[in-house]
C-alpha atoms as a PDB file:
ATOM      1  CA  UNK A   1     -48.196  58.483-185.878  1.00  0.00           C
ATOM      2  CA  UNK A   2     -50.601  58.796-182.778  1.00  0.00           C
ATOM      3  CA  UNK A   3     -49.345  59.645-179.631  1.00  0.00           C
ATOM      4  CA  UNK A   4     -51.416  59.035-176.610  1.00  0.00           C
ATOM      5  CA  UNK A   5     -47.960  59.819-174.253  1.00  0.00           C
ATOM      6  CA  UNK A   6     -49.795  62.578-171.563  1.00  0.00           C
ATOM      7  CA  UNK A   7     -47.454  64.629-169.728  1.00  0.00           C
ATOM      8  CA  UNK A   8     -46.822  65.456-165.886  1.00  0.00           C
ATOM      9  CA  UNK A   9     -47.933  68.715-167.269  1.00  0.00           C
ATOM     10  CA  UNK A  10     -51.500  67.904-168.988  1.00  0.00           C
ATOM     11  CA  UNK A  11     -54.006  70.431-167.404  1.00  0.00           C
ATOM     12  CA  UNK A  12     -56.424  68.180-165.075  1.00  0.00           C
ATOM     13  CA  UNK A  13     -59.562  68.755-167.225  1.00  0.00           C
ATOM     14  CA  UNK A  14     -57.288  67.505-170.172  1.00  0.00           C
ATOM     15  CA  UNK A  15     -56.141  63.841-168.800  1.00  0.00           C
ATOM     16  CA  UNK A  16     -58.616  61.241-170.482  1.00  0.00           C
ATOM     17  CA  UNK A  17     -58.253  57.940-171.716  1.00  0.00           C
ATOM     18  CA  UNK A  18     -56.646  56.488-168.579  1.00  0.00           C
ATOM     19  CA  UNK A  19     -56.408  53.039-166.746  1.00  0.00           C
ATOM     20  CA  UNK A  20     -58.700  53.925-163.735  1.00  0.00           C
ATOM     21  CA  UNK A  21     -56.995  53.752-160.272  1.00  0.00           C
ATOM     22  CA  UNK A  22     -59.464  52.156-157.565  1.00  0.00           C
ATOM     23  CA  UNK A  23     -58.475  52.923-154.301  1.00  0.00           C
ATOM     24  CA  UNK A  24     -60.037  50.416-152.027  1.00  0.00           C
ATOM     25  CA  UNK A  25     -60.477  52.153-148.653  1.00  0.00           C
ATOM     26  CA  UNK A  26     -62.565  49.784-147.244  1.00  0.00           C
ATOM     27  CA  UNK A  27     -60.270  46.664-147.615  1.00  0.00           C
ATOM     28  CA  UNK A  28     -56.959  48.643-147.139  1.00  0.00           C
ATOM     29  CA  UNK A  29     -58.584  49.794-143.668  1.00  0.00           C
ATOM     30  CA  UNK A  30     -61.064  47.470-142.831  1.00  0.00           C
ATOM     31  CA  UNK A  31     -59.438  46.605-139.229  1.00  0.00           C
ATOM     32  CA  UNK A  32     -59.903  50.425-138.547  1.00  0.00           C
ATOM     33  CA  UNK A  33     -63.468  50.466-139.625  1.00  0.00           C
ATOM     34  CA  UNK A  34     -65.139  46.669-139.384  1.00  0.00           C
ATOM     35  CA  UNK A  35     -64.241  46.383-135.210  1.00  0.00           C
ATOM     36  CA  UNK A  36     -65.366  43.112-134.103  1.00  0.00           C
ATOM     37  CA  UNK A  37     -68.857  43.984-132.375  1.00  0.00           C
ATOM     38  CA  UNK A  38     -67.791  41.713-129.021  1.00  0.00           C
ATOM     39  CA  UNK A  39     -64.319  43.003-127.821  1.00  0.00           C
ATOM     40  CA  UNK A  40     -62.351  46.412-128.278  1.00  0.00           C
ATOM     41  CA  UNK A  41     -58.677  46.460-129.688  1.00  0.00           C
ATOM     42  CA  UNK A  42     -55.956  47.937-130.105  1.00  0.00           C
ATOM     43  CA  UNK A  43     -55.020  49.479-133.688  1.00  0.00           C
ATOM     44  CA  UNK A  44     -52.570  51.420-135.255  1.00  0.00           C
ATOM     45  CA  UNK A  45     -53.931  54.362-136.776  1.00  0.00           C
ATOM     46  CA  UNK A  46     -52.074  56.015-139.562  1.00  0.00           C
ATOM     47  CA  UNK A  47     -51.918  59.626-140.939  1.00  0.00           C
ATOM     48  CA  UNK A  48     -55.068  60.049-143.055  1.00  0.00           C
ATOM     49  CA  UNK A  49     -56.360  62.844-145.357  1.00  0.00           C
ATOM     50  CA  UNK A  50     -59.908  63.955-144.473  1.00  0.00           C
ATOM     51  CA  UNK A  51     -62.237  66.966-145.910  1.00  0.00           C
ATOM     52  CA  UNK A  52     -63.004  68.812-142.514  1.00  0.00           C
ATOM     53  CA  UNK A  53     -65.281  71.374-140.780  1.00  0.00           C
ATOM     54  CA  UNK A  54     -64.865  72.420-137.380  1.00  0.00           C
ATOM     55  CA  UNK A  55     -67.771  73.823-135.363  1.00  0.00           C
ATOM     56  CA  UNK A  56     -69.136  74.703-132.183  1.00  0.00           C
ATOM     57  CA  UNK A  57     -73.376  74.578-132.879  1.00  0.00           C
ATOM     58  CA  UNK A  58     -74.698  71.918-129.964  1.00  0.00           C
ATOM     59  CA  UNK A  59     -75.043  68.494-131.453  1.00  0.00           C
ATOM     60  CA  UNK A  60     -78.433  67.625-133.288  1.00  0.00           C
ATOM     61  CA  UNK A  61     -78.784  71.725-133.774  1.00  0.00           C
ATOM     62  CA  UNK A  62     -79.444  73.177-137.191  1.00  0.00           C
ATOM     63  CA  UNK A  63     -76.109  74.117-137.410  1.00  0.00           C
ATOM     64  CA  UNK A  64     -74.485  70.858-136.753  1.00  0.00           C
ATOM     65  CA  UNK A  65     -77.024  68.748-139.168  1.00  0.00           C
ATOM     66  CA  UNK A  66     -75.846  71.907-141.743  1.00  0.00           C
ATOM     67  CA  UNK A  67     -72.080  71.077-141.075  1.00  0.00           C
ATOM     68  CA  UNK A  68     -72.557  67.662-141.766  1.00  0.00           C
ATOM     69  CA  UNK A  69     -74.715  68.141-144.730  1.00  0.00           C
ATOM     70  CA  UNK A  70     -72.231  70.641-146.419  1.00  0.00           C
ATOM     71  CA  UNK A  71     -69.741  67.948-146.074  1.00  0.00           C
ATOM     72  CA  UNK A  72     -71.543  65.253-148.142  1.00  0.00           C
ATOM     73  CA  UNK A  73     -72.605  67.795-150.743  1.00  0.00           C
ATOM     74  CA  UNK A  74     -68.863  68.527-151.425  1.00  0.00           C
ATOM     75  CA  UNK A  75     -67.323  64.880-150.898  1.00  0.00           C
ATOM     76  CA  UNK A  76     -70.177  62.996-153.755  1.00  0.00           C
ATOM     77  CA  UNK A  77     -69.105  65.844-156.244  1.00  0.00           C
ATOM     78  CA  UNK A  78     -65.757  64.983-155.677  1.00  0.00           C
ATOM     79  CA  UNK A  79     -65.721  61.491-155.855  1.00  0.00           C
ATOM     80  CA  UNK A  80     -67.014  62.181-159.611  1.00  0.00           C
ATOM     81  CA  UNK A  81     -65.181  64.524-160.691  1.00  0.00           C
ATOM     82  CA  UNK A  82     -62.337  62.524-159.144  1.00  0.00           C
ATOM     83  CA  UNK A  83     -63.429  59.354-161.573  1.00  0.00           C
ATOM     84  CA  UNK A  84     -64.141  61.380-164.328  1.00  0.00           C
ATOM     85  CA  UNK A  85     -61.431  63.914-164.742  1.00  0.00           C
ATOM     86  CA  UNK A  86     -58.580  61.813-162.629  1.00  0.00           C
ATOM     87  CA  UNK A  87     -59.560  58.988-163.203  1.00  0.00           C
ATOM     88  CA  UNK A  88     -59.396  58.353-159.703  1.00  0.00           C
ATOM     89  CA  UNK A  89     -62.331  55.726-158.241  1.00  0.00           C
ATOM     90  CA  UNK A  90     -62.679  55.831-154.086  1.00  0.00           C
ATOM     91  CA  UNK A  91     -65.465  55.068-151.986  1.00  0.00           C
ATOM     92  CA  UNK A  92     -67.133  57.588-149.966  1.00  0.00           C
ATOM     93  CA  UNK A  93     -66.170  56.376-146.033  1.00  0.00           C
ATOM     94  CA  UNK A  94     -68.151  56.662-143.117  1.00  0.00           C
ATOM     95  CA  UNK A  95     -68.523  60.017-141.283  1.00  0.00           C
ATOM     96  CA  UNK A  96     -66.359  61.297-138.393  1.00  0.00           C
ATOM     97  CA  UNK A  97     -66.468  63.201-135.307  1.00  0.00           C
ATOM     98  CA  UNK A  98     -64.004  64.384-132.927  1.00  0.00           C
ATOM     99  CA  UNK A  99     -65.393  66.234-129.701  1.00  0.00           C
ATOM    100  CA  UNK A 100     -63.807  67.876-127.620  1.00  0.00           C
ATOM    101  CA  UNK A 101     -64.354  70.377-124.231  1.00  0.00           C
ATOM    102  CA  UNK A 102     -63.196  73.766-125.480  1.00  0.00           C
ATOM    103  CA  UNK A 103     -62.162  75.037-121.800  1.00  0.00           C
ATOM    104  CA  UNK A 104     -60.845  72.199-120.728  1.00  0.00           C
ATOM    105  CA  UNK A 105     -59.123  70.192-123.979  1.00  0.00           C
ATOM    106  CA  UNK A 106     -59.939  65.974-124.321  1.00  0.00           C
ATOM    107  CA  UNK A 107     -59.013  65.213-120.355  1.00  0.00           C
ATOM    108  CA  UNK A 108     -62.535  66.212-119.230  1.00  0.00           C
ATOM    109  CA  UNK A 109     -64.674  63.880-120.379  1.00  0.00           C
ATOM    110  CA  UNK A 110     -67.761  64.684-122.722  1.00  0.00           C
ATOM    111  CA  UNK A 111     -70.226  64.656-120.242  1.00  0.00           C
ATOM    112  CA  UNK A 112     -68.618  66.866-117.960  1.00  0.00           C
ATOM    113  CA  UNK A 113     -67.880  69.238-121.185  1.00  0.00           C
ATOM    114  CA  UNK A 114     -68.813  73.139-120.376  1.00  0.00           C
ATOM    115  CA  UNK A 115     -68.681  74.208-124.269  1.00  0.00           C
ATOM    116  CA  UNK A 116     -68.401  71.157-126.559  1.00  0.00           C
ATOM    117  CA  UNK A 117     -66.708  71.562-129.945  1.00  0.00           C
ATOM    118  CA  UNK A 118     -66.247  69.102-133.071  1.00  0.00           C
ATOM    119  CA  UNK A 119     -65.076  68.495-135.645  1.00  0.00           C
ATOM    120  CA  UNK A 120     -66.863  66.483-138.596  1.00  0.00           C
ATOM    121  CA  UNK A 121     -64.546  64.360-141.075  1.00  0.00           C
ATOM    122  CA  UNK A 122     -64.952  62.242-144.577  1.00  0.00           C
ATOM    123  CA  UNK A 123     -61.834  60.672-145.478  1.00  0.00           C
ATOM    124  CA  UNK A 124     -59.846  61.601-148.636  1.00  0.00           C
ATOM    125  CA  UNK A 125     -57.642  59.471-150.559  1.00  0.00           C
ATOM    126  CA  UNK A 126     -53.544  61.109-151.365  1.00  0.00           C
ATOM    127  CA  UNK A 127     -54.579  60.896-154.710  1.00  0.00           C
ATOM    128  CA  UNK A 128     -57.022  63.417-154.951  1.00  0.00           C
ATOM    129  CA  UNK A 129     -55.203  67.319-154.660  1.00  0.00           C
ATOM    130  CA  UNK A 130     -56.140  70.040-152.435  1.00  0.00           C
ATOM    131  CA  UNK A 131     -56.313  72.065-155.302  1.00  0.00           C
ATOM    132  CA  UNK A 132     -59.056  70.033-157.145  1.00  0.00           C
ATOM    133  CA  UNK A 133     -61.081  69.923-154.349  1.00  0.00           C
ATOM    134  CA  UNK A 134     -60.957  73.989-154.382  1.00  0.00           C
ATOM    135  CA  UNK A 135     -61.900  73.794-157.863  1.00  0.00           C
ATOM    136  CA  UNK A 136     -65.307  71.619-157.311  1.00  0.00           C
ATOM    137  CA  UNK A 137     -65.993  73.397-154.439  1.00  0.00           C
ATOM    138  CA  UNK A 138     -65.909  76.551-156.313  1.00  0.00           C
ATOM    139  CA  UNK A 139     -68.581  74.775-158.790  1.00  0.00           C
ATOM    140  CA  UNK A 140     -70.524  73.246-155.681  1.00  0.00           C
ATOM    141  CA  UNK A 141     -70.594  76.797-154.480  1.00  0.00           C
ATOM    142  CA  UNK A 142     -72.557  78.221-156.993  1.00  0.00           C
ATOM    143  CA  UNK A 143     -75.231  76.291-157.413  1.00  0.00           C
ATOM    144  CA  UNK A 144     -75.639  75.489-153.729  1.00  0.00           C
ATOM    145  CA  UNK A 145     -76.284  77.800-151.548  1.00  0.00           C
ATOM    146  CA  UNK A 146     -74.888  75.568-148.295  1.00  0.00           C
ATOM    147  CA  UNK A 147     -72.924  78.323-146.232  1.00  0.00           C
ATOM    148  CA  UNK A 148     -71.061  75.876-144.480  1.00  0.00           C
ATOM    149  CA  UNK A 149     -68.842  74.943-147.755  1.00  0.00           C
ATOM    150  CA  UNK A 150     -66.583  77.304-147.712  1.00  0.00           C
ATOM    151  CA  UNK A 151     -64.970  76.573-144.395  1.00  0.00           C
ATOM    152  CA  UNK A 152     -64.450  72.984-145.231  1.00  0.00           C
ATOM    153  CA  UNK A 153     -61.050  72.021-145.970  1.00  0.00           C
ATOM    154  CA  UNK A 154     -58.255  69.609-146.689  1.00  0.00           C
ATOM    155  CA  UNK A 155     -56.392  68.441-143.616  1.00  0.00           C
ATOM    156  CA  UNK A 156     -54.224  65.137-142.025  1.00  0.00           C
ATOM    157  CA  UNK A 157     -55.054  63.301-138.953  1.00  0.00           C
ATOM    158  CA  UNK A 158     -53.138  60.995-137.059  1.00  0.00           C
ATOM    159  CA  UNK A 159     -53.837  59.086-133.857  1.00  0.00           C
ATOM    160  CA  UNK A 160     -51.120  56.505-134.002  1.00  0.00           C
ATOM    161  CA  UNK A 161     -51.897  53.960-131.347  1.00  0.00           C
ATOM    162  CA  UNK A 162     -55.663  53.740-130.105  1.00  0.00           C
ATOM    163  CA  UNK A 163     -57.752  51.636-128.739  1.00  0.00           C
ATOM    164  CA  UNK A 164     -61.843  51.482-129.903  1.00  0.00           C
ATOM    165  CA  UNK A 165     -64.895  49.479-129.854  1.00  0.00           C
ATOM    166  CA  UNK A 166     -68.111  49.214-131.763  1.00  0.00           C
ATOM    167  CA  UNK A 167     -71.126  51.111-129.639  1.00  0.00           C
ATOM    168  CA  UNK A 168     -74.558  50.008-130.525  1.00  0.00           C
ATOM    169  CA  UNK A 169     -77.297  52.046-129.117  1.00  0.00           C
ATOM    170  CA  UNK A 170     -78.011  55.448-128.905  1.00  0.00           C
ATOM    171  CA  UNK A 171     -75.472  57.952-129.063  1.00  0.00           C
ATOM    172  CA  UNK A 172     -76.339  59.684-125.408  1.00  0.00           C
ATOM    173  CA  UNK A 173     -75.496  56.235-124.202  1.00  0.00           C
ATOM    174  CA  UNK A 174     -71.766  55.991-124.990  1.00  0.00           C
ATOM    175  CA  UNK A 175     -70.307  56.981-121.352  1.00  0.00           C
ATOM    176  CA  UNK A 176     -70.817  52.988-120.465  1.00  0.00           C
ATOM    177  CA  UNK A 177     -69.244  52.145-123.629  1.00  0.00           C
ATOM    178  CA  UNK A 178     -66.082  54.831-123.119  1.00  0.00           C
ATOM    179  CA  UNK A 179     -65.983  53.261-119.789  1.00  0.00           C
ATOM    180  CA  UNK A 180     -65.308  50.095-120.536  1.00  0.00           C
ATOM    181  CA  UNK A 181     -62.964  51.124-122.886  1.00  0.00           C
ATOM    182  CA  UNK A 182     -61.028  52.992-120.797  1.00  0.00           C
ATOM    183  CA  UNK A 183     -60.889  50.167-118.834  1.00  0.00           C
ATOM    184  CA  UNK A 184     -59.841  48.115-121.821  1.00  0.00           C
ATOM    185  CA  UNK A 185     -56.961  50.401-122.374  1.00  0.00           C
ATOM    186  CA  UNK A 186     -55.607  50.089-119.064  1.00  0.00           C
ATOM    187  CA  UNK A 187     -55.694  46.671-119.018  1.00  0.00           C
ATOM    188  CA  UNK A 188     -53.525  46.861-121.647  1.00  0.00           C
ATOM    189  CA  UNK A 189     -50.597  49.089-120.069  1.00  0.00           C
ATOM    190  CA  UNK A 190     -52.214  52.049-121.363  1.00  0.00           C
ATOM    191  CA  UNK A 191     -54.208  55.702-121.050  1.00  0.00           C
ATOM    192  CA  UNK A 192     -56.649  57.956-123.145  1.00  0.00           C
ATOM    193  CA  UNK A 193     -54.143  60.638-124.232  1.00  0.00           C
ATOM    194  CA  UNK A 194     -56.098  61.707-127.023  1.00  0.00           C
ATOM    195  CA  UNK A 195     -59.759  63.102-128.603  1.00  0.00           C
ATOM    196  CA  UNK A 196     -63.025  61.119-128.183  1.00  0.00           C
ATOM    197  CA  UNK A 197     -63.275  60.143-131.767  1.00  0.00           C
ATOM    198  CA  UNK A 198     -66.659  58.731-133.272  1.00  0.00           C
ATOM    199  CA  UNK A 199     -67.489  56.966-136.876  1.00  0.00           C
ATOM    200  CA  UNK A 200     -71.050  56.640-137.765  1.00  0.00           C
ATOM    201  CA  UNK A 201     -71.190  53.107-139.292  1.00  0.00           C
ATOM    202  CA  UNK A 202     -75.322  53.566-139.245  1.00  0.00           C
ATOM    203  CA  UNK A 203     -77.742  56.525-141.115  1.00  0.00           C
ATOM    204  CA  UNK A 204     -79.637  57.931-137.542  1.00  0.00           C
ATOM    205  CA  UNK A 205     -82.380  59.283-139.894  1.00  0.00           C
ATOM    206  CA  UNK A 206     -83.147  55.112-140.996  1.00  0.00           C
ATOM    207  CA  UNK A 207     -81.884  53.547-137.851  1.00  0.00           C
ATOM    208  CA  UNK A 208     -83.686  53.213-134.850  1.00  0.00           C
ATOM    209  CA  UNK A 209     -81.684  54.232-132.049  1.00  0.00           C
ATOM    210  CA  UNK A 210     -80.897  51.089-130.036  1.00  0.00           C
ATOM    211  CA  UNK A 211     -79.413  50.059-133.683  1.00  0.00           C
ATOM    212  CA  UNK A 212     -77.429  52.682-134.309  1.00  0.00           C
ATOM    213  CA  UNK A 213     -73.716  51.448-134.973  1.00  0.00           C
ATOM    214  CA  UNK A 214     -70.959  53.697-133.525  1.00  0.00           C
ATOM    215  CA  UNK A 215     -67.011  53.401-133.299  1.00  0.00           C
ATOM    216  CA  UNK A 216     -65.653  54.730-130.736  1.00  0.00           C
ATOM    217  CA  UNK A 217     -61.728  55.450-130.780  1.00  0.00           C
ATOM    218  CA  UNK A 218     -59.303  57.018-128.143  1.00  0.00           C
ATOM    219  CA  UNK A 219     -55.572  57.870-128.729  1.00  0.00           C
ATOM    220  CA  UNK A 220     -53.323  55.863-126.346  1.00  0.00           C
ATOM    221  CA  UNK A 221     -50.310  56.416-124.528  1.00  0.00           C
ATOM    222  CA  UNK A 222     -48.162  54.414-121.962  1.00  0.00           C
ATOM    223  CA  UNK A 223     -49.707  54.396-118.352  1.00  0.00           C
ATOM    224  CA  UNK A 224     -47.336  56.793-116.274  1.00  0.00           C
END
């Protein structure tokens, strides 16, 4: 008699024949990442998994467009290994950005920053394990030769309560936008308390720049 039973403990490599899982990111978060282009709001942000590499290369520099780059090359090839050896189907989310003055923490404001740091995100669904994406990374690896890869890694992020808006324009013309957000958020009994967060809704190599789509997110606390 056939037995198709698989076990808790079937190797990964070894678990076919599955019932694919889709994990709709875009409809279980769409509030978080289709903001309403006329008015910001508030939102509840909850813990999410991301691939991420921190960095310190100034923005638009060879080693930032790397950084970013390293990150796609490692989320695509696991998305399908994911689907083919999980059987585990996810979309691939916008890109991420959290920036930050590294002398003075997220108080100062970005354009008063003295050494700027980020830190680039793709979001990663609970169901995929740390320890598979080590194991396509290791296969990435060699037969990439993207230096970057090997510093990305598996982490959680949580916000909690935030307020954001969608930016459309260039990105060196965000300080109105932040402003009115700000603004927005204090309107609302509240204060930045948090990381200038930014999620590229637009490709800036195939969008002009007074296109480009930009969310723009800032933890909030209670006004003091």
């Amino acid at each position: 008699m056939r037995d198709d039973t698989v076990s808790h403990a079937t190797p990964i490599d070894e678990r076919r024949h599955l019932v694919t899982e889709v994990i709709e990111l875009k409809k279980r978060f769409a509030r978080l990442y289709k903001p309403s282009p006329s008015a910001p709001a508030v939102v509840n942000v909850p813990t999410l998994r991301f691939l991420m590499l921190d960095g310190d290369a100034p923005i638009g520099s060879p080693g930032f467009t790397e950084s970013f780059e390293a990150l796609y090359k490692l989320a695509y090839p696991v998305k399908f290994a994911a689907k083919k050896r999980l059987d585990v189907s996810y979309p691939i989310m916008p890109s991420e950005g959290l920036y930050w003055d590294a002398d003075g923490g997220p108080d100062v404001p970005l354009a008063e920053a003295t050494r700027m740091v980020w830190r680039l995100m793709l979001m990663l669904p609970d169901a995929v394990p740390s320890e598979f994406v080590d194991e396509v990374r290791e296969s990435v690896m060699a037969k990439k030769g993207l230096p970057r890869l090997a510093d990305i890694r598996v982490q959680s992020y949580t916000e909690g309560t935030s307020v954001q808006v969608l930016h459309i324009g260039p990105y060196a013309a965000e300080t109105p936008t932040v402003e009115r957000l700000r603004t927005f958020a204090a309107e609302k009994g509240f204060e930045f308390s948090g990381i200038h967060h930014e999620i590229y809704l637009s490709d800036p190599g195939r969008t002009a720049p007074e296109k480009l789509k930009t969310i723009l997110r800032y933890p909030v606390a209670p006004r003091k």
